[in-house]
Protein backbone atom coordinates (compact mmCIF):
# COMPACT_ATOMS: atom_id res chain seq x y z
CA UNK A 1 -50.03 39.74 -23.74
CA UNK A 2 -48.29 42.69 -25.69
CA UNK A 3 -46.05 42.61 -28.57
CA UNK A 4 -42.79 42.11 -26.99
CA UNK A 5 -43.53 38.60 -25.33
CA UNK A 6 -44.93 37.18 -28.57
CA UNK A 7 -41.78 38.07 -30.58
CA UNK A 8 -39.65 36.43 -27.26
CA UNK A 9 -41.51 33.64 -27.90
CA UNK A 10 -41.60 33.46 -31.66
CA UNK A 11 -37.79 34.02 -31.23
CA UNK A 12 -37.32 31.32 -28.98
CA UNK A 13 -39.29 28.82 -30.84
CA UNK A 14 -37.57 29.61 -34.10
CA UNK A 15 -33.89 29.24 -32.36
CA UNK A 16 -35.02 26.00 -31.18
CA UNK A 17 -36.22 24.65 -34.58
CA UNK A 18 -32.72 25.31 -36.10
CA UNK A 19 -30.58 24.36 -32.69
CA UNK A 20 -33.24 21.06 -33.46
CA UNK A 21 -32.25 21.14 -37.26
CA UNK A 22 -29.11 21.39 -36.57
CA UNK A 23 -28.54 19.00 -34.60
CA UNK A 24 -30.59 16.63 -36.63
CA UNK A 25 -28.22 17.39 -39.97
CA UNK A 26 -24.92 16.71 -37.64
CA UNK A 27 -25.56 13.60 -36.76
CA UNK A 28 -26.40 11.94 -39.94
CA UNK A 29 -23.39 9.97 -41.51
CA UNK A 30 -22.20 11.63 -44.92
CA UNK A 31 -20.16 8.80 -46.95
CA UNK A 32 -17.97 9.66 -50.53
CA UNK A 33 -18.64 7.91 -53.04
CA UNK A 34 -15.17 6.58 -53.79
CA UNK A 35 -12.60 7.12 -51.05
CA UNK A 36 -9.95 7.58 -54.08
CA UNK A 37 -12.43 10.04 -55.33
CA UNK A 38 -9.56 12.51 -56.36
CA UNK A 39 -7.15 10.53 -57.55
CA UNK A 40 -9.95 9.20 -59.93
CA UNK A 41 -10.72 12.48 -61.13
CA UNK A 42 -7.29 12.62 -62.40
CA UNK A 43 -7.43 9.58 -64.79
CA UNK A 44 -10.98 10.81 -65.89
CA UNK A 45 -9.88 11.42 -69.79
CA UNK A 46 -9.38 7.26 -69.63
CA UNK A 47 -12.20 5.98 -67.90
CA UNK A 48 -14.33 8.04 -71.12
CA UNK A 49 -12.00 6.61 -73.31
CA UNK A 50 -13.21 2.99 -71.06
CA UNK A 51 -16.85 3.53 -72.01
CA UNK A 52 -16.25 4.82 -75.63
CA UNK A 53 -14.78 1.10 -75.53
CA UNK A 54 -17.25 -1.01 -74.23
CA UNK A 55 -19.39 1.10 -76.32
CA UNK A 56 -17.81 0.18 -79.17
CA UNK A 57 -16.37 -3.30 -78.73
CA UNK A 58 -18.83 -4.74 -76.84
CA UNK A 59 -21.38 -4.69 -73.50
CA UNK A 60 -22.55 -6.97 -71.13
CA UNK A 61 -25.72 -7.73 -70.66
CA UNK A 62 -27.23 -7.93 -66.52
CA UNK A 63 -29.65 -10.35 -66.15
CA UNK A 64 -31.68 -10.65 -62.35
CA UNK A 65 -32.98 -14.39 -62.62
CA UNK A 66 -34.40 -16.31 -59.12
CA UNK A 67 -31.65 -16.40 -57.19
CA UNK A 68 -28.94 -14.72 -59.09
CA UNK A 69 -27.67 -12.21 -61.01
CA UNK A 70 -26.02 -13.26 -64.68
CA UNK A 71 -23.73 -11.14 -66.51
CA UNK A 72 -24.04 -12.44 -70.04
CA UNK A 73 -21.22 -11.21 -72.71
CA UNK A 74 -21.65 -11.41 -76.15
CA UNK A 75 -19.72 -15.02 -77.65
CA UNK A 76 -17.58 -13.38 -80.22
CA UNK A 77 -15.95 -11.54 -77.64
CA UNK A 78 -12.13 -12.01 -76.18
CA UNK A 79 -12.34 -11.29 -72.91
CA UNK A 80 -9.49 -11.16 -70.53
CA UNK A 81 -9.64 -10.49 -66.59
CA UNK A 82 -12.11 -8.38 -65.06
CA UNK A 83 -14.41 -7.33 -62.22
CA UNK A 84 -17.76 -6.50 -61.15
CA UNK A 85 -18.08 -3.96 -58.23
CA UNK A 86 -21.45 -3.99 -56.93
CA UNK A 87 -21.89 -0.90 -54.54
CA UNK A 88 -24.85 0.73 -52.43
CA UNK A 89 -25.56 4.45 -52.43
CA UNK A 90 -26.59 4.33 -48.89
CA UNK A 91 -24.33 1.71 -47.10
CA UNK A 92 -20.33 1.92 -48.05
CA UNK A 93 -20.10 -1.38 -45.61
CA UNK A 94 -22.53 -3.51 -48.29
CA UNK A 95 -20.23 -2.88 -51.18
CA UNK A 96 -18.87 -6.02 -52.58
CA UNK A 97 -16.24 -6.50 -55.87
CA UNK A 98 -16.54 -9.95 -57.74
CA UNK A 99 -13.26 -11.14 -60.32
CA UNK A 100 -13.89 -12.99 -63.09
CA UNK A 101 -11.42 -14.75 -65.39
CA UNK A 102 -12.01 -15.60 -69.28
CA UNK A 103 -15.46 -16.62 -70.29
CA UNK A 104 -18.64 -15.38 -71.47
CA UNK A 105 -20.92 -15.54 -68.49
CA UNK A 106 -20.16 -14.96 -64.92
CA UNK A 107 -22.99 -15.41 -62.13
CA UNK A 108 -23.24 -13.69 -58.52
CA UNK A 109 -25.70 -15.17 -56.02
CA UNK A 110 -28.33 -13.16 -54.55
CA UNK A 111 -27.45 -14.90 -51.27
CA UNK A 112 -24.65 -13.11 -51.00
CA UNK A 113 -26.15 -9.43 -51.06
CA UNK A 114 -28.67 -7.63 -49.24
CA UNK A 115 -31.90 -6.30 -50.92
CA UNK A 116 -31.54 -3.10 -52.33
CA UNK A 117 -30.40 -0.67 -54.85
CA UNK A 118 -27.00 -1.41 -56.11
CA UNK A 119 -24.73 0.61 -58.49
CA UNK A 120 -22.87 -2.11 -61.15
CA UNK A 121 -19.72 -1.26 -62.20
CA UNK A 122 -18.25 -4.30 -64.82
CA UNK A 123 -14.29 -3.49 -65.76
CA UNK A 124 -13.00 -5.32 -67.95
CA UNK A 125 -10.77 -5.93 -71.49
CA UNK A 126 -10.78 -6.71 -74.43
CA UNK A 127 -8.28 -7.53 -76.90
CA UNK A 128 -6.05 -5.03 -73.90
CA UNK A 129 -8.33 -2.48 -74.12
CA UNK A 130 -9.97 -1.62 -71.21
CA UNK A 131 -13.95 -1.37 -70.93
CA UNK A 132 -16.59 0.12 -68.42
CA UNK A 133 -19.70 -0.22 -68.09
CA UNK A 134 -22.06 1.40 -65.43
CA UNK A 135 -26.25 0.21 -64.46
CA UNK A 136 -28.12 0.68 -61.91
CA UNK A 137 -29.42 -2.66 -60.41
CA UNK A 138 -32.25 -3.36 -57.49
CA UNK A 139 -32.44 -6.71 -55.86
């Protein structure tokens, strides 16, 4: 064998690996994060102001017990309307959101999720200021 079949076949091999790679990388679904993620980005400024908020008024606490997951706020708090968004990295279709109404507690069955790594996302207000809080969760 001389030198100009082995580099035809190193060639070949090599154009195959990427045409493989390639086609590999294409088919894998790519998902946003947000589908509003630009629109969000405009109203940035206020979802910092959000966590300066929660940061300063007050922060839930997320407890994983049995068969549920409690989201515990402190009693001296005046809480108004709010929601939890639970959403997976990996699978947009698993995300769920979760409203609560005044109270101190709220509770979310396990039953109702699938195991895995969730990001928690708890809006809410207090005294009309509006609060976020972010954690990363696995069930």
């Amino acid at each position: 064998m001389n030198w100009g079949k082995g580099l035809t076949i190193a060639m070949a091999l090599f154009i195959g690996f990427i045409i493989t790679l390639t086609s590999i990388m294409m088919s894998k679904s790519t998902e946003l994060e947000d589908e509003d993620y630009y629109a969000r980005e405009v109203n940035y400024e206020q979802e910092i102001q959000s966590y300066k908020n929660a940061a300063t008024l007050g922060k839930a606490t997320v407890n994983l017990v049995d068969d549920e997951i409690q989201i515990v706020f402190p009693e001296d708090l005046a809480l108004s309307d709010g929601k939890v968004v639970l959403s997976r990295p990996n699978n947009q279709k698993l995300d769920q959101e979760f409203y609560f109404e005044e109270g101190n507690s709220f509770v979310i069955p396990k039953s109702k999720l699938v195991a895995g790594k969730y990001n928690i996302e708890i809006l809410y207000k207090i005294n009309n200021q509006s609060c976020i809080q972010k954690e990363e969760i696995t069930i």
